[in-house]
C-alpha atoms as a PDB file:
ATOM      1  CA  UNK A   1      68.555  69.902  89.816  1.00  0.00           C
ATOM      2  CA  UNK A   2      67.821  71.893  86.586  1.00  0.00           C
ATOM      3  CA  UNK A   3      70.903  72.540  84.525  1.00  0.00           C
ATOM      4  CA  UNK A   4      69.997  76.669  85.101  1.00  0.00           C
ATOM      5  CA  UNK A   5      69.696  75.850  88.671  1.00  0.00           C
ATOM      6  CA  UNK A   6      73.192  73.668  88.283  1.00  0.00           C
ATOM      7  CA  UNK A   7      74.985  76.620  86.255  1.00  0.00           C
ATOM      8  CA  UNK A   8      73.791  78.952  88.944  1.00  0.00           C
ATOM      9  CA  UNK A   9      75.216  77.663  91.487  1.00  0.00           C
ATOM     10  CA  UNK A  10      78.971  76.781  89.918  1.00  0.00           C
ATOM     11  CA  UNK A  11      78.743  80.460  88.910  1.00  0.00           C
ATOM     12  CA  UNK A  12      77.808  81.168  92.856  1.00  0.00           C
ATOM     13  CA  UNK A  13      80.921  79.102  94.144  1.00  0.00           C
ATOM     14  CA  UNK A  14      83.319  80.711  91.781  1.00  0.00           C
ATOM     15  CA  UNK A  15      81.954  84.340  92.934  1.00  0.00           C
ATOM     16  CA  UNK A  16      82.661  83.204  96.248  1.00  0.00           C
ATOM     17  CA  UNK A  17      86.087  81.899  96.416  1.00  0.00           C
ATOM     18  CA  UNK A  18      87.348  85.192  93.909  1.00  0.00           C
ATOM     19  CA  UNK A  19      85.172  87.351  97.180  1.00  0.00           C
ATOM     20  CA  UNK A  20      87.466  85.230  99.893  1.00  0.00           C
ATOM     21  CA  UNK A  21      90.603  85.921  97.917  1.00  0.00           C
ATOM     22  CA  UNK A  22      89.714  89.292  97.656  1.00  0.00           C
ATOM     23  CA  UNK A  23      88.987  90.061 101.077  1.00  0.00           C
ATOM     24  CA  UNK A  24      91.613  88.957 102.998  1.00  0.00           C
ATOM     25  CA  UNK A  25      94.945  91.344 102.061  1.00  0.00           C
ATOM     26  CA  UNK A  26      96.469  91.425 105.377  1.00  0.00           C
ATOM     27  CA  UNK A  27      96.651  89.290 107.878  1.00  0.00           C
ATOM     28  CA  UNK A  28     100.564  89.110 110.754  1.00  0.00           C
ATOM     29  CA  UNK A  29     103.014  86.358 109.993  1.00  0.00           C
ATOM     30  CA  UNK A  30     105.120  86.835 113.383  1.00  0.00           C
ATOM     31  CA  UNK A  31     105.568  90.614 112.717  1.00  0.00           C
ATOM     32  CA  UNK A  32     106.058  89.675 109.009  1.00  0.00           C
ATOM     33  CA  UNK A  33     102.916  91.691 107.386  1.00  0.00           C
ATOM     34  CA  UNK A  34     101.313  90.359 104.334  1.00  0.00           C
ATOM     35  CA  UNK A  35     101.817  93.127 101.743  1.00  0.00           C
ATOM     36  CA  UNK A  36      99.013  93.645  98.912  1.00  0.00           C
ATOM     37  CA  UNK A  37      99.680  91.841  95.445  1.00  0.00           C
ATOM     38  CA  UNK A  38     101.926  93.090  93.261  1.00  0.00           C
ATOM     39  CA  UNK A  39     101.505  94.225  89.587  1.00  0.00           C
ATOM     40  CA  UNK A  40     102.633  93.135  86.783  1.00  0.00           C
ATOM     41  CA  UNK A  41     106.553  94.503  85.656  1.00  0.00           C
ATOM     42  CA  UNK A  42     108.789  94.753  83.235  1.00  0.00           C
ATOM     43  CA  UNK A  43     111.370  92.822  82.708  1.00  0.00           C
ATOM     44  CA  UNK A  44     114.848  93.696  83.657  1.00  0.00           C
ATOM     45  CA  UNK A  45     117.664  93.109  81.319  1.00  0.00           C
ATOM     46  CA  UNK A  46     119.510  89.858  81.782  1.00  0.00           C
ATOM     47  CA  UNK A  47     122.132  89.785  84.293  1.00  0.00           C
ATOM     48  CA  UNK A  48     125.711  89.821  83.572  1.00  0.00           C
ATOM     49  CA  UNK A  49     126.380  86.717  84.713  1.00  0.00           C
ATOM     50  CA  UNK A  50     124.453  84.778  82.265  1.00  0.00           C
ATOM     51  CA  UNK A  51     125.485  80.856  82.074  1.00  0.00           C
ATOM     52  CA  UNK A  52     127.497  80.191  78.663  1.00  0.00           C
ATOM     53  CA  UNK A  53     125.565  76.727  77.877  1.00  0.00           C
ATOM     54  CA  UNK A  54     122.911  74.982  79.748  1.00  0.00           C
ATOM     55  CA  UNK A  55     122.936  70.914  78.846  1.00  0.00           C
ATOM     56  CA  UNK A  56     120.555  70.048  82.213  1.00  0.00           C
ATOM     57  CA  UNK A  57     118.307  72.773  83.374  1.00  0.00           C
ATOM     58  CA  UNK A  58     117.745  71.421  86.859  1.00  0.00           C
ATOM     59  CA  UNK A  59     121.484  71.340  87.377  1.00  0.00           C
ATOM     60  CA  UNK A  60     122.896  73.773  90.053  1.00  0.00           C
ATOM     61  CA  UNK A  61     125.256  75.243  92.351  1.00  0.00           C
ATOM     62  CA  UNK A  62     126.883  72.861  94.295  1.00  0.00           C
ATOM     63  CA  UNK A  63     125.668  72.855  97.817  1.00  0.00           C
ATOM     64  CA  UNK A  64     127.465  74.182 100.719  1.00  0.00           C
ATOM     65  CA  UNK A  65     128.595  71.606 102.819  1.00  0.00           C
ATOM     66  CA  UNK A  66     127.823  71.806 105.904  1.00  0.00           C
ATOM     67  CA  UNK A  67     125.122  73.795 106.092  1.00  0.00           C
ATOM     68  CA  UNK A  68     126.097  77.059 107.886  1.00  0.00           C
ATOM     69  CA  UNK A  69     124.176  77.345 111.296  1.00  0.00           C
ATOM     70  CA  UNK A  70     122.606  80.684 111.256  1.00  0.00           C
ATOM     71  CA  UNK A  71     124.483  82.398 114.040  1.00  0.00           C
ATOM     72  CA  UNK A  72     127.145  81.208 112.051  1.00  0.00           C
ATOM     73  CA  UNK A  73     126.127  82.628 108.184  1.00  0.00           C
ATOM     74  CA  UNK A  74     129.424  83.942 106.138  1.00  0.00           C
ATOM     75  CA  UNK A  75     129.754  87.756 107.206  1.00  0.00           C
ATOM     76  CA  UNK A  76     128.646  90.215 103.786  1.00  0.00           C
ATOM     77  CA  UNK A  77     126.674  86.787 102.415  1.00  0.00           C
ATOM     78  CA  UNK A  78     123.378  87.189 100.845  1.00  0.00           C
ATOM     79  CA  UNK A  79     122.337  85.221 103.927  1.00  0.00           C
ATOM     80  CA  UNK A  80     123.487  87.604 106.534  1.00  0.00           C
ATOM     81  CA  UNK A  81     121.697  90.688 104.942  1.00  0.00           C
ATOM     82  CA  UNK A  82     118.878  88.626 104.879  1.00  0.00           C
ATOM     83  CA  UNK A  83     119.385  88.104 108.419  1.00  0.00           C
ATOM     84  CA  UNK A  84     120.367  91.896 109.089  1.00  0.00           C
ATOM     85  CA  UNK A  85     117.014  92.588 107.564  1.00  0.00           C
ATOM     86  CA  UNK A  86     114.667  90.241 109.992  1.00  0.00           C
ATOM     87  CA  UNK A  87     112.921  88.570 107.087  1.00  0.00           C
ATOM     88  CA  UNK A  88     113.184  86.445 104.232  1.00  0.00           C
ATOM     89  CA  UNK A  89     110.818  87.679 101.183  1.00  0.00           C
ATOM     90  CA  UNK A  90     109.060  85.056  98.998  1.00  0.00           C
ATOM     91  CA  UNK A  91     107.151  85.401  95.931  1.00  0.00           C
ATOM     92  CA  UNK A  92     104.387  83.158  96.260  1.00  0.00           C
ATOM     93  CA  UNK A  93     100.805  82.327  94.815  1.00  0.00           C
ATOM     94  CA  UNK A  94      97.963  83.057  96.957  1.00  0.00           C
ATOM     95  CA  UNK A  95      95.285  81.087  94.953  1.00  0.00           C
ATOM     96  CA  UNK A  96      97.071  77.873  94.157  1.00  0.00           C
ATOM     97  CA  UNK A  97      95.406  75.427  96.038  1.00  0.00           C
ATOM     98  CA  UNK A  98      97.851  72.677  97.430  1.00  0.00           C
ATOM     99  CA  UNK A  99     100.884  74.581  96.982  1.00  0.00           C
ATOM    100  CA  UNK A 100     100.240  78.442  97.467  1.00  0.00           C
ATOM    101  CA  UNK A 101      96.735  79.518  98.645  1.00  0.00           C
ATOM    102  CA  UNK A 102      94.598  81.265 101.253  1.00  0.00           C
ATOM    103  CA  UNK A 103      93.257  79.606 103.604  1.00  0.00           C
ATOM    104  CA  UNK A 104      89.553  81.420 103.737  1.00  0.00           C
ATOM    105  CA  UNK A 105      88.804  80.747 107.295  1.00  0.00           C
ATOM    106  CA  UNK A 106      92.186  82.580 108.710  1.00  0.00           C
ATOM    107  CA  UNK A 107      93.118  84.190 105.736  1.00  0.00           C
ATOM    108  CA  UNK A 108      96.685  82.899 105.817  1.00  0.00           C
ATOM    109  CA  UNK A 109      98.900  81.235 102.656  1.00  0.00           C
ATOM    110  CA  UNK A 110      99.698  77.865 103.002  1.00  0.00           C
ATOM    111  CA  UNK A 111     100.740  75.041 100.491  1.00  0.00           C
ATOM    112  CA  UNK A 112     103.587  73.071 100.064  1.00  0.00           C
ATOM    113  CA  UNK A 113     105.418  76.218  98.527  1.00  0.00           C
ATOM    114  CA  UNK A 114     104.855  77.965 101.275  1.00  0.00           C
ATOM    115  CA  UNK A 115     106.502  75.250 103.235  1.00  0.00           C
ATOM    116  CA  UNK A 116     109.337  75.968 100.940  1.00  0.00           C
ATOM    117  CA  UNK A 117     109.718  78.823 102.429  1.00  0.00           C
ATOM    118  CA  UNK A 118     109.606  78.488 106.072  1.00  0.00           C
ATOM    119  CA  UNK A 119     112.559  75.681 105.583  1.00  0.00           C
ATOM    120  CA  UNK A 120     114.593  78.420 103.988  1.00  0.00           C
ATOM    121  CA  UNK A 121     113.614  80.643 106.765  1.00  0.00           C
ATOM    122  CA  UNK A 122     114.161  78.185 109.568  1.00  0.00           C
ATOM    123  CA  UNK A 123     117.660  78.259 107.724  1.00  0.00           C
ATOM    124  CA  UNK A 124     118.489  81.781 107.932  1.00  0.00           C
ATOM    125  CA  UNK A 125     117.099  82.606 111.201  1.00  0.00           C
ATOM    126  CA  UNK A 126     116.691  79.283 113.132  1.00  0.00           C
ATOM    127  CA  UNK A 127     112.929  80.672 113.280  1.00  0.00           C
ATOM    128  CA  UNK A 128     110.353  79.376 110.071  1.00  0.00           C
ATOM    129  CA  UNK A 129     108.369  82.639 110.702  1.00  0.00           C
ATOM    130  CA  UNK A 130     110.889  84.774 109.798  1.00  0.00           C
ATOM    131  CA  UNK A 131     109.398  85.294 106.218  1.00  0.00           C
ATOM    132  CA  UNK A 132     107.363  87.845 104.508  1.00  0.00           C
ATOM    133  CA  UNK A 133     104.976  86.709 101.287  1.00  0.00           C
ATOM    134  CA  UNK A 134     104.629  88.903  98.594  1.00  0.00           C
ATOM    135  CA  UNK A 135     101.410  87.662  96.530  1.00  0.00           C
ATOM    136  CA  UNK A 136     103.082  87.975  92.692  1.00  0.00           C
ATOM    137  CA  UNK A 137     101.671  86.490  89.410  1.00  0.00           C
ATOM    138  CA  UNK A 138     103.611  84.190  87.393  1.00  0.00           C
ATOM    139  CA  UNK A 139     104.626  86.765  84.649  1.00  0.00           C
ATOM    140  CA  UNK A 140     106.179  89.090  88.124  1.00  0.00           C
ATOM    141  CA  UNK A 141     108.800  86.331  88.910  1.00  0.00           C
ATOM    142  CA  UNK A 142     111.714  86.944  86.669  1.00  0.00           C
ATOM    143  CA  UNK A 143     111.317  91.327  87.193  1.00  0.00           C
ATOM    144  CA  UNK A 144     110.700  90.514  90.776  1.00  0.00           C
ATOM    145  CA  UNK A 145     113.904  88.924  91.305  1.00  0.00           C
ATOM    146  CA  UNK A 146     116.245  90.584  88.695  1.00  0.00           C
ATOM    147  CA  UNK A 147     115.320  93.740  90.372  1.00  0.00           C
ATOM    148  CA  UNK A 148     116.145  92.783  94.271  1.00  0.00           C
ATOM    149  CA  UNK A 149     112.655  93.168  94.972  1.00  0.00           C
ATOM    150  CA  UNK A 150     112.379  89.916  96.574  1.00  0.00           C
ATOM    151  CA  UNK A 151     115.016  87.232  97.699  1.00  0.00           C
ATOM    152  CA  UNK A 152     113.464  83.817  96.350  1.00  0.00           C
ATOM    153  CA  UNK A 153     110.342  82.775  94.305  1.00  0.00           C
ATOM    154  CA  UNK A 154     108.393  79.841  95.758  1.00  0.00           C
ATOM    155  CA  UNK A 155     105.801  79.489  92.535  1.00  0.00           C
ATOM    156  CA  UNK A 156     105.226  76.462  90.970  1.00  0.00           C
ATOM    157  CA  UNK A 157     108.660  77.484  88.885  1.00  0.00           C
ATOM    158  CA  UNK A 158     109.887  75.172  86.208  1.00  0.00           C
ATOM    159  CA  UNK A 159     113.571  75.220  85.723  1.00  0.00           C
ATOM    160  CA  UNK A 160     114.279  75.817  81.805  1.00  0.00           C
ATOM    161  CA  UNK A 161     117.347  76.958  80.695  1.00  0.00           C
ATOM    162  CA  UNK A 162     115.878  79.887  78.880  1.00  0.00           C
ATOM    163  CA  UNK A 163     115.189  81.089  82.399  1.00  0.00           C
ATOM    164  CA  UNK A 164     118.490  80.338  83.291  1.00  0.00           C
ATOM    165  CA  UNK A 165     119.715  82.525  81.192  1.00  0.00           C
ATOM    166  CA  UNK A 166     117.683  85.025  83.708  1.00  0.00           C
ATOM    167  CA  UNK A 167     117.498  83.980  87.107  1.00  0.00           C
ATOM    168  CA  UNK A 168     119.350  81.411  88.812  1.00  0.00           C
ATOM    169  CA  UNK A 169     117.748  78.147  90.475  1.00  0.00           C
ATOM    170  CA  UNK A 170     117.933  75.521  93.511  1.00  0.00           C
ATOM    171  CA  UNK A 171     117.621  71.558  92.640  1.00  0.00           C
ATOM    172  CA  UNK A 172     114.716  70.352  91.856  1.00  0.00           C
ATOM    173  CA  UNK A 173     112.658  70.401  94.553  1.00  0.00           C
ATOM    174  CA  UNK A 174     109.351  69.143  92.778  1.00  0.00           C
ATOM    175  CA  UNK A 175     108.745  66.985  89.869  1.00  0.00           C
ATOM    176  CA  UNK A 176     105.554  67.998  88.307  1.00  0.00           C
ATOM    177  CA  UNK A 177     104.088  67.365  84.631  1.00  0.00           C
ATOM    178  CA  UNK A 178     101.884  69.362  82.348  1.00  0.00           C
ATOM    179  CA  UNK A 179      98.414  67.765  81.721  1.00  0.00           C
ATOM    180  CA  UNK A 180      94.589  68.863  81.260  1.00  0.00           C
ATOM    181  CA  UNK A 181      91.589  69.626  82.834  1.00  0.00           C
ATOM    182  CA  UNK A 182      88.054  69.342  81.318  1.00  0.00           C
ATOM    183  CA  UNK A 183      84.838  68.915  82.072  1.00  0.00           C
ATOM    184  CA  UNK A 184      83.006  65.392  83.874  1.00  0.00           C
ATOM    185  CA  UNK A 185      82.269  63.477  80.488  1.00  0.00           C
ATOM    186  CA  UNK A 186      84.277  65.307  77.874  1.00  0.00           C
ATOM    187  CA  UNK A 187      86.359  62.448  75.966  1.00  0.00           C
ATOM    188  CA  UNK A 188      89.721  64.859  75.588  1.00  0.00           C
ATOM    189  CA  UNK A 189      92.708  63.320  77.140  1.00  0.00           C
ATOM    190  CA  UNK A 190      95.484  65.264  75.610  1.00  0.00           C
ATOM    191  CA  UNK A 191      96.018  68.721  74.059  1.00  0.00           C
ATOM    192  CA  UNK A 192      95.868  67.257  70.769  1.00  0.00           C
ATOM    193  CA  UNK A 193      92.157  66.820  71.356  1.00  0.00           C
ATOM    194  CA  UNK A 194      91.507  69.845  72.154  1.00  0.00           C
ATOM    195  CA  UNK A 195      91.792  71.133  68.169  1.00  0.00           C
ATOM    196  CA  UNK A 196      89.493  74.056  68.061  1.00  0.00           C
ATOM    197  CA  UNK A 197      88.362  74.376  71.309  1.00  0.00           C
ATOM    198  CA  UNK A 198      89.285  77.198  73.990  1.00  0.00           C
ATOM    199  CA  UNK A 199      92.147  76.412  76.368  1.00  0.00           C
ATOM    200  CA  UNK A 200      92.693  78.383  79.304  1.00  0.00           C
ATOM    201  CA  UNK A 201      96.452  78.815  80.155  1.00  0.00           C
ATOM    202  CA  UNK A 202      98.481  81.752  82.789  1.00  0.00           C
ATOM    203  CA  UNK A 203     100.045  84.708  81.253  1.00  0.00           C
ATOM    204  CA  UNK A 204     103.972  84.021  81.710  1.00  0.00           C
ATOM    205  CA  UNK A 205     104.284  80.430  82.018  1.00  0.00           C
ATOM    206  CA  UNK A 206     105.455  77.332  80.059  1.00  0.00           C
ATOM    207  CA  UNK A 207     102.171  76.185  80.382  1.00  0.00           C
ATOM    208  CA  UNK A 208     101.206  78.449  77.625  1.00  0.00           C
ATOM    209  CA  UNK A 209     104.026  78.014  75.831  1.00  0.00           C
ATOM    210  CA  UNK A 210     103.279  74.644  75.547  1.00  0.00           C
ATOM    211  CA  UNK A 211     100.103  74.778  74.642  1.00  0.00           C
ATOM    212  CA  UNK A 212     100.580  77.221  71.717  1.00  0.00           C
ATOM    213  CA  UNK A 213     103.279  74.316  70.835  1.00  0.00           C
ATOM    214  CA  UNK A 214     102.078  71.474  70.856  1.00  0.00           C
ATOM    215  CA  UNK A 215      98.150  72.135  70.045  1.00  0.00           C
ATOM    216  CA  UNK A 216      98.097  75.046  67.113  1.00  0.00           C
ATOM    217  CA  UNK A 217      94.780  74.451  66.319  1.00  0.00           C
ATOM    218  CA  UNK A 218      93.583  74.896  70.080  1.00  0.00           C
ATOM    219  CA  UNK A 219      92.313  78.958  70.913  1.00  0.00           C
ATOM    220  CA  UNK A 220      94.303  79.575  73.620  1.00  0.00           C
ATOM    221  CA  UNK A 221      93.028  81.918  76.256  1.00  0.00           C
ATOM    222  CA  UNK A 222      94.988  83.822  78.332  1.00  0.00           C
ATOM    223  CA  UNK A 223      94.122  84.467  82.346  1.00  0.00           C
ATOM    224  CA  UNK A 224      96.252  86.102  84.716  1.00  0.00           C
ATOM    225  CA  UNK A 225      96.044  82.738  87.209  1.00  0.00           C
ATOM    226  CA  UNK A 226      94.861  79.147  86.931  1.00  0.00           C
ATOM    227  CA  UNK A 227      92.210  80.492  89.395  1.00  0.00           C
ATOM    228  CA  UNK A 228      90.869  83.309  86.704  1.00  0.00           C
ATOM    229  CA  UNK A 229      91.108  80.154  84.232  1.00  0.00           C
ATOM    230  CA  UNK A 230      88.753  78.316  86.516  1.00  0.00           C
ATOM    231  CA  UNK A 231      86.147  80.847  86.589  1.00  0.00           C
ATOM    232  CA  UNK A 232      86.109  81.572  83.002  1.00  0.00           C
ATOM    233  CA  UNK A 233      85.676  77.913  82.641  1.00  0.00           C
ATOM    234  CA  UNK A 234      82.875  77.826  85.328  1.00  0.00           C
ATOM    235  CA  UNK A 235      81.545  80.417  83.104  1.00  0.00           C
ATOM    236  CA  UNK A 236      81.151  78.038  80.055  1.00  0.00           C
ATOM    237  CA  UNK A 237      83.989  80.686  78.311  1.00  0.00           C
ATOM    238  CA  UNK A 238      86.550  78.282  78.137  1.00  0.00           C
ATOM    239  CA  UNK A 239      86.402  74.212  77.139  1.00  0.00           C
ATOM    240  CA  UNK A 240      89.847  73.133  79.114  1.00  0.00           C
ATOM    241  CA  UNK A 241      92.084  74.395  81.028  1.00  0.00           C
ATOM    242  CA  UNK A 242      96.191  73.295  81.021  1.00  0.00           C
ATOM    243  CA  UNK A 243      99.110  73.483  83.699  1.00  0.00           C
ATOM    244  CA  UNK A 244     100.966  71.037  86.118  1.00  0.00           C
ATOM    245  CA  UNK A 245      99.585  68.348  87.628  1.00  0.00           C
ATOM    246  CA  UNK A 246      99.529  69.612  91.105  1.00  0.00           C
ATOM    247  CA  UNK A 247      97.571  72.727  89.986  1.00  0.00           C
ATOM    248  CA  UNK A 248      95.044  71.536  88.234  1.00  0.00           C
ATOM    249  CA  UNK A 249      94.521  68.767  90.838  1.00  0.00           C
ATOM    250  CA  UNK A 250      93.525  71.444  93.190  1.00  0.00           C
ATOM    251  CA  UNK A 251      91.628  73.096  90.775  1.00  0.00           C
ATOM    252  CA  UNK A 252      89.396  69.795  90.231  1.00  0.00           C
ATOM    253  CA  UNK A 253      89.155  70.193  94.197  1.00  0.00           C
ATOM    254  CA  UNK A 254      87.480  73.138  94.071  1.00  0.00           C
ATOM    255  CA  UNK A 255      84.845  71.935  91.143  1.00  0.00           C
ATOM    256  CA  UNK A 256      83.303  68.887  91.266  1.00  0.00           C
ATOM    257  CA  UNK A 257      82.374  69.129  87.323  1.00  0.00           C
ATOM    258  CA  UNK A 258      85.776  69.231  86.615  1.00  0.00           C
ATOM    259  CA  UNK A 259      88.400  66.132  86.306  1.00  0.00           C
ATOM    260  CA  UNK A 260      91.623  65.621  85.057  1.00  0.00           C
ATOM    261  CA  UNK A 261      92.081  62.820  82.986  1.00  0.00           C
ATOM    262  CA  UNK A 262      93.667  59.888  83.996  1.00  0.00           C
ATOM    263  CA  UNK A 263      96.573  60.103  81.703  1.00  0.00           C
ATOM    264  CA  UNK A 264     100.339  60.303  82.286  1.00  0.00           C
ATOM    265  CA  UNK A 265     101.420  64.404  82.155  1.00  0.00           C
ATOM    266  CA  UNK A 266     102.918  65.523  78.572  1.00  0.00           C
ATOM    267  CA  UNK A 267     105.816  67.211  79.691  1.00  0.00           C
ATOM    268  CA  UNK A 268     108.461  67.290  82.538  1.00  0.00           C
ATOM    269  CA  UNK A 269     108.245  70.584  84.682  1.00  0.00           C
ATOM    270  CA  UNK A 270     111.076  70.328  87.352  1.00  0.00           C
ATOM    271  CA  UNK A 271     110.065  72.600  90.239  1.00  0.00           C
ATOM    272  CA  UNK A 272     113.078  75.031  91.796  1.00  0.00           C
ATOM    273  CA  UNK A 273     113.746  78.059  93.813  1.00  0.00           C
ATOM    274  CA  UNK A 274     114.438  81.116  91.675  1.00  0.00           C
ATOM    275  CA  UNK A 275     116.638  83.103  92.881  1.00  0.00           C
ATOM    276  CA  UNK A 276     119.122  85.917  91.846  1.00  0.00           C
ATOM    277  CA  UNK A 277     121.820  85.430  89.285  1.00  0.00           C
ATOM    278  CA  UNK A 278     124.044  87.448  91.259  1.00  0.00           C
ATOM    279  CA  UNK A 279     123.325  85.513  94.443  1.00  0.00           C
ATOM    280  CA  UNK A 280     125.370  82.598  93.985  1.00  0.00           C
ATOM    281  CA  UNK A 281     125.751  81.866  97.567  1.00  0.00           C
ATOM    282  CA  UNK A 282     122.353  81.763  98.786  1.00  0.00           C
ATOM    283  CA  UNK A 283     121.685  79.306  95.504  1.00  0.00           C
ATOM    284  CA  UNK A 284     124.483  77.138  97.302  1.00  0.00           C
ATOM    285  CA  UNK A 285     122.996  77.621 101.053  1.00  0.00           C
ATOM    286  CA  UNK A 286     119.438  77.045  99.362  1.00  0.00           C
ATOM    287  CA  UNK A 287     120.745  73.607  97.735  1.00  0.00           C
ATOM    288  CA  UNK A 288     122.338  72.583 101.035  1.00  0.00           C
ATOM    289  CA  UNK A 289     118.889  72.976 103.501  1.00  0.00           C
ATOM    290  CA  UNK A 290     117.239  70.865 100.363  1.00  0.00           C
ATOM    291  CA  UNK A 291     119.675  68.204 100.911  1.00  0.00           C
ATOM    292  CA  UNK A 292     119.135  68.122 104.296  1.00  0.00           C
ATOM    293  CA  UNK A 293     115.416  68.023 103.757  1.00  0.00           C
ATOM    294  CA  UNK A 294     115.574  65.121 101.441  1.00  0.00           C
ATOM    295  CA  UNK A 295     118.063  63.332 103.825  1.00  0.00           C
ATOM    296  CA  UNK A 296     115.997  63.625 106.975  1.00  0.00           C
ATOM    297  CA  UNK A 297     112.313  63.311 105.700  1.00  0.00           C
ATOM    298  CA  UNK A 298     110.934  66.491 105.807  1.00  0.00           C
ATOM    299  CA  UNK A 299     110.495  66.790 101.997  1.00  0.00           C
ATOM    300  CA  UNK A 300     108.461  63.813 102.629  1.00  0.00           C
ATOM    301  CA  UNK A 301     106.483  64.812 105.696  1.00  0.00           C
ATOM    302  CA  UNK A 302     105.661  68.360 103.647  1.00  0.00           C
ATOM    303  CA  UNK A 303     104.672  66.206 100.777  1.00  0.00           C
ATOM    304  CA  UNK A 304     102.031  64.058 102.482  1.00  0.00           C
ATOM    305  CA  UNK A 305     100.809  67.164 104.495  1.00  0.00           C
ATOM    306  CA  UNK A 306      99.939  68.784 100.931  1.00  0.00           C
ATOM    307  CA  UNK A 307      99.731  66.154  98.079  1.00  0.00           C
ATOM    308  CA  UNK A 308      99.085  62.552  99.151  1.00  0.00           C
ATOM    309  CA  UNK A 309      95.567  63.542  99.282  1.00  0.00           C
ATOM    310  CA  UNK A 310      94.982  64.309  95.494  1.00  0.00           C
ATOM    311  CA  UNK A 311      98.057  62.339  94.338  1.00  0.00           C
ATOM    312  CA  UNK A 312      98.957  59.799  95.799  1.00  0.00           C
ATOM    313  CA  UNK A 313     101.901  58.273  98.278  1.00  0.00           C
ATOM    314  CA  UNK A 314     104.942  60.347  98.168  1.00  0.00           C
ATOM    315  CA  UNK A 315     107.650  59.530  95.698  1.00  0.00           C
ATOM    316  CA  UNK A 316     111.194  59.815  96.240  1.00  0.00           C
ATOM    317  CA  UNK A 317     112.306  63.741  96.372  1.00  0.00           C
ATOM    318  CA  UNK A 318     113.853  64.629  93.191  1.00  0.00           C
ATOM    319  CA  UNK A 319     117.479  64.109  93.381  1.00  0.00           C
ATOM    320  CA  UNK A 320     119.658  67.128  93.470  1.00  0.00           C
ATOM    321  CA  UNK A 321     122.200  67.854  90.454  1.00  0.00           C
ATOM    322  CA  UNK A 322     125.041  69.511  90.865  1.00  0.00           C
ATOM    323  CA  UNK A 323     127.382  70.944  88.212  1.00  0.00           C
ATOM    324  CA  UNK A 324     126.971  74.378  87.201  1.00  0.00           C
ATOM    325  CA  UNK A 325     129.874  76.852  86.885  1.00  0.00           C
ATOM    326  CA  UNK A 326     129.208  80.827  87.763  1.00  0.00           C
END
């Protein structure tokens, strides 16, 4: 095929999958509707109850032990007006392949985030489809939740204590690591050979951060999703693209000129729940149905549903530290 013909068609498939994640805004999740994406905030001020020090990110609220039942949820809890309500409400990514993304043929969000959810649901309600998605970008996550608008983020959300200092967290219920993604045939490995080429990183995240960090001499370029990074690298405006492991993985799904190299990820991005600083006790509730998930192998059966595929056998769950004072 003629490299026009070739650059036609990669510029075809992208037009495509941004016309099926267009088109479907609202589909029933068991009388939960699907509301339309959200735009971007401003951030709140910090809550009040800001953590003094932060030594270990990923540690958090102890879990409650046992694990309230939910006919059984501590009356005037976080969990009960949750309950009152009928619905838990996520913050999720709806083009993340693998862990938050539509499904074009029914138009619904799945991914191992999503999964996320529906445990915490199950939780709550004793019914996973007690849940209602609210499609957010990753700069909406910290307004989202400082404001009340929504009850958890499920988004590919790496604990830092600079967040901390804004949001609360679960353990760790993901261990990914922040690599790169480049064309079939390009010798770049790292960021630091990327020196002088365009780098495609999300608005918002520590992916960006890091990049700006740790290759100076890169141009970063800014997209509002790994997904808008992917078509402006389809479209030859980019050279690489950055982010976690997982998300570039289903990127190089999508494109089969694109590859991450087979090199171990540059940083450590330790996946939680963010939740309200205020809401102390649904961190604690949230900790405890992770434990239990770890304990009875559903973190693992969620795991090889999503991510065996593109990354292998599962690993152990990431091991839950406790430790954090209010």
């Amino acid at each position: 095929m003629r490299p026009g013909r070739v650059r036609g068609l990669r510029l075809t498939l992208a037009g495509t999958l941004l016309a099926l994640l267009a088109g479907c805004s609202a589909f029933d999740y068991a009388a939960t509707p699907l509301p339309p994406a959200t735009p971007s905030t401003t951030a709140a001020p910090a809550p009040a109850t800001t953590p003094a020090t932060c030594n270990n990110p990923t540690a958090s609220y102890a879990a409650d032990d046992p694990l309230p039942k939910p006919g059984d949820l501590p009356s005037g809890s976080t969990m009960a007006k949750i309950r009152a309500r009928g619905r838990l409400i996520a913050g999720v990514s709806a083009d993340t392949y693998l862990l938050g993304a539509r499904d074009p043929l029914n138009g619904r969000i799945q991914g191992f985030d999503i999964d996320m959810v529906k445990a915490v649901a199950k939780a709550i309600f004793g019914d996973e489809s007690k849940y209602q998605l609210r499609v957010i970008t990753a700069a909406d996550r910290i307004p989202l939740l400082q404001k009340g608008d929504i009850d958890i983020v499920a988004r590919a959300m790496s604990i830092t204590c600079d967040r901390w200092k804004q949001v609360a967290f679960s353990t760790e219920y993901y261990h990914a690591g922040q690599t790169i993604l480049v064309r079939r045939g390009d010798k770049a490995t790292s960021l630091a050979d990327l020196a002088g080429k365009r780098v495609c990183a999300p608005s918002g995240t520590s992916s960006l951060t890091q990049l700006r960090a740790r290759a100076p001499k890169a141009i970063a370029v800014e997209s509002d999703s790994h997904t808008g990074c992917l078509v402006l690298f389809q479209q030859g405006q980019v050279d690489a693209i950055t982010g976690d492991d997982t998300v570039l993985a289903g990127l190089a799904a999508q494109d089969p000129y694109a590859v991450v190299p087979d090199q171990k990820p540059f940083t450590d991005e330790p996946y939680g729940l963010g939740i309200n600083a205020d809401h102390v006790d649904l961190v604690r509730f949230v900790n405890a149905r992770l434990a239990q998930m770890r304990s009875d192998g559903e973190w693992t059966t969620i795991y090889n549903r999503w991510l065996a595929g593109p990354l292998g056998p599962a690993p152990a769950p990431p091991r839950a530290v406790y430790g954090r004072a209010r």
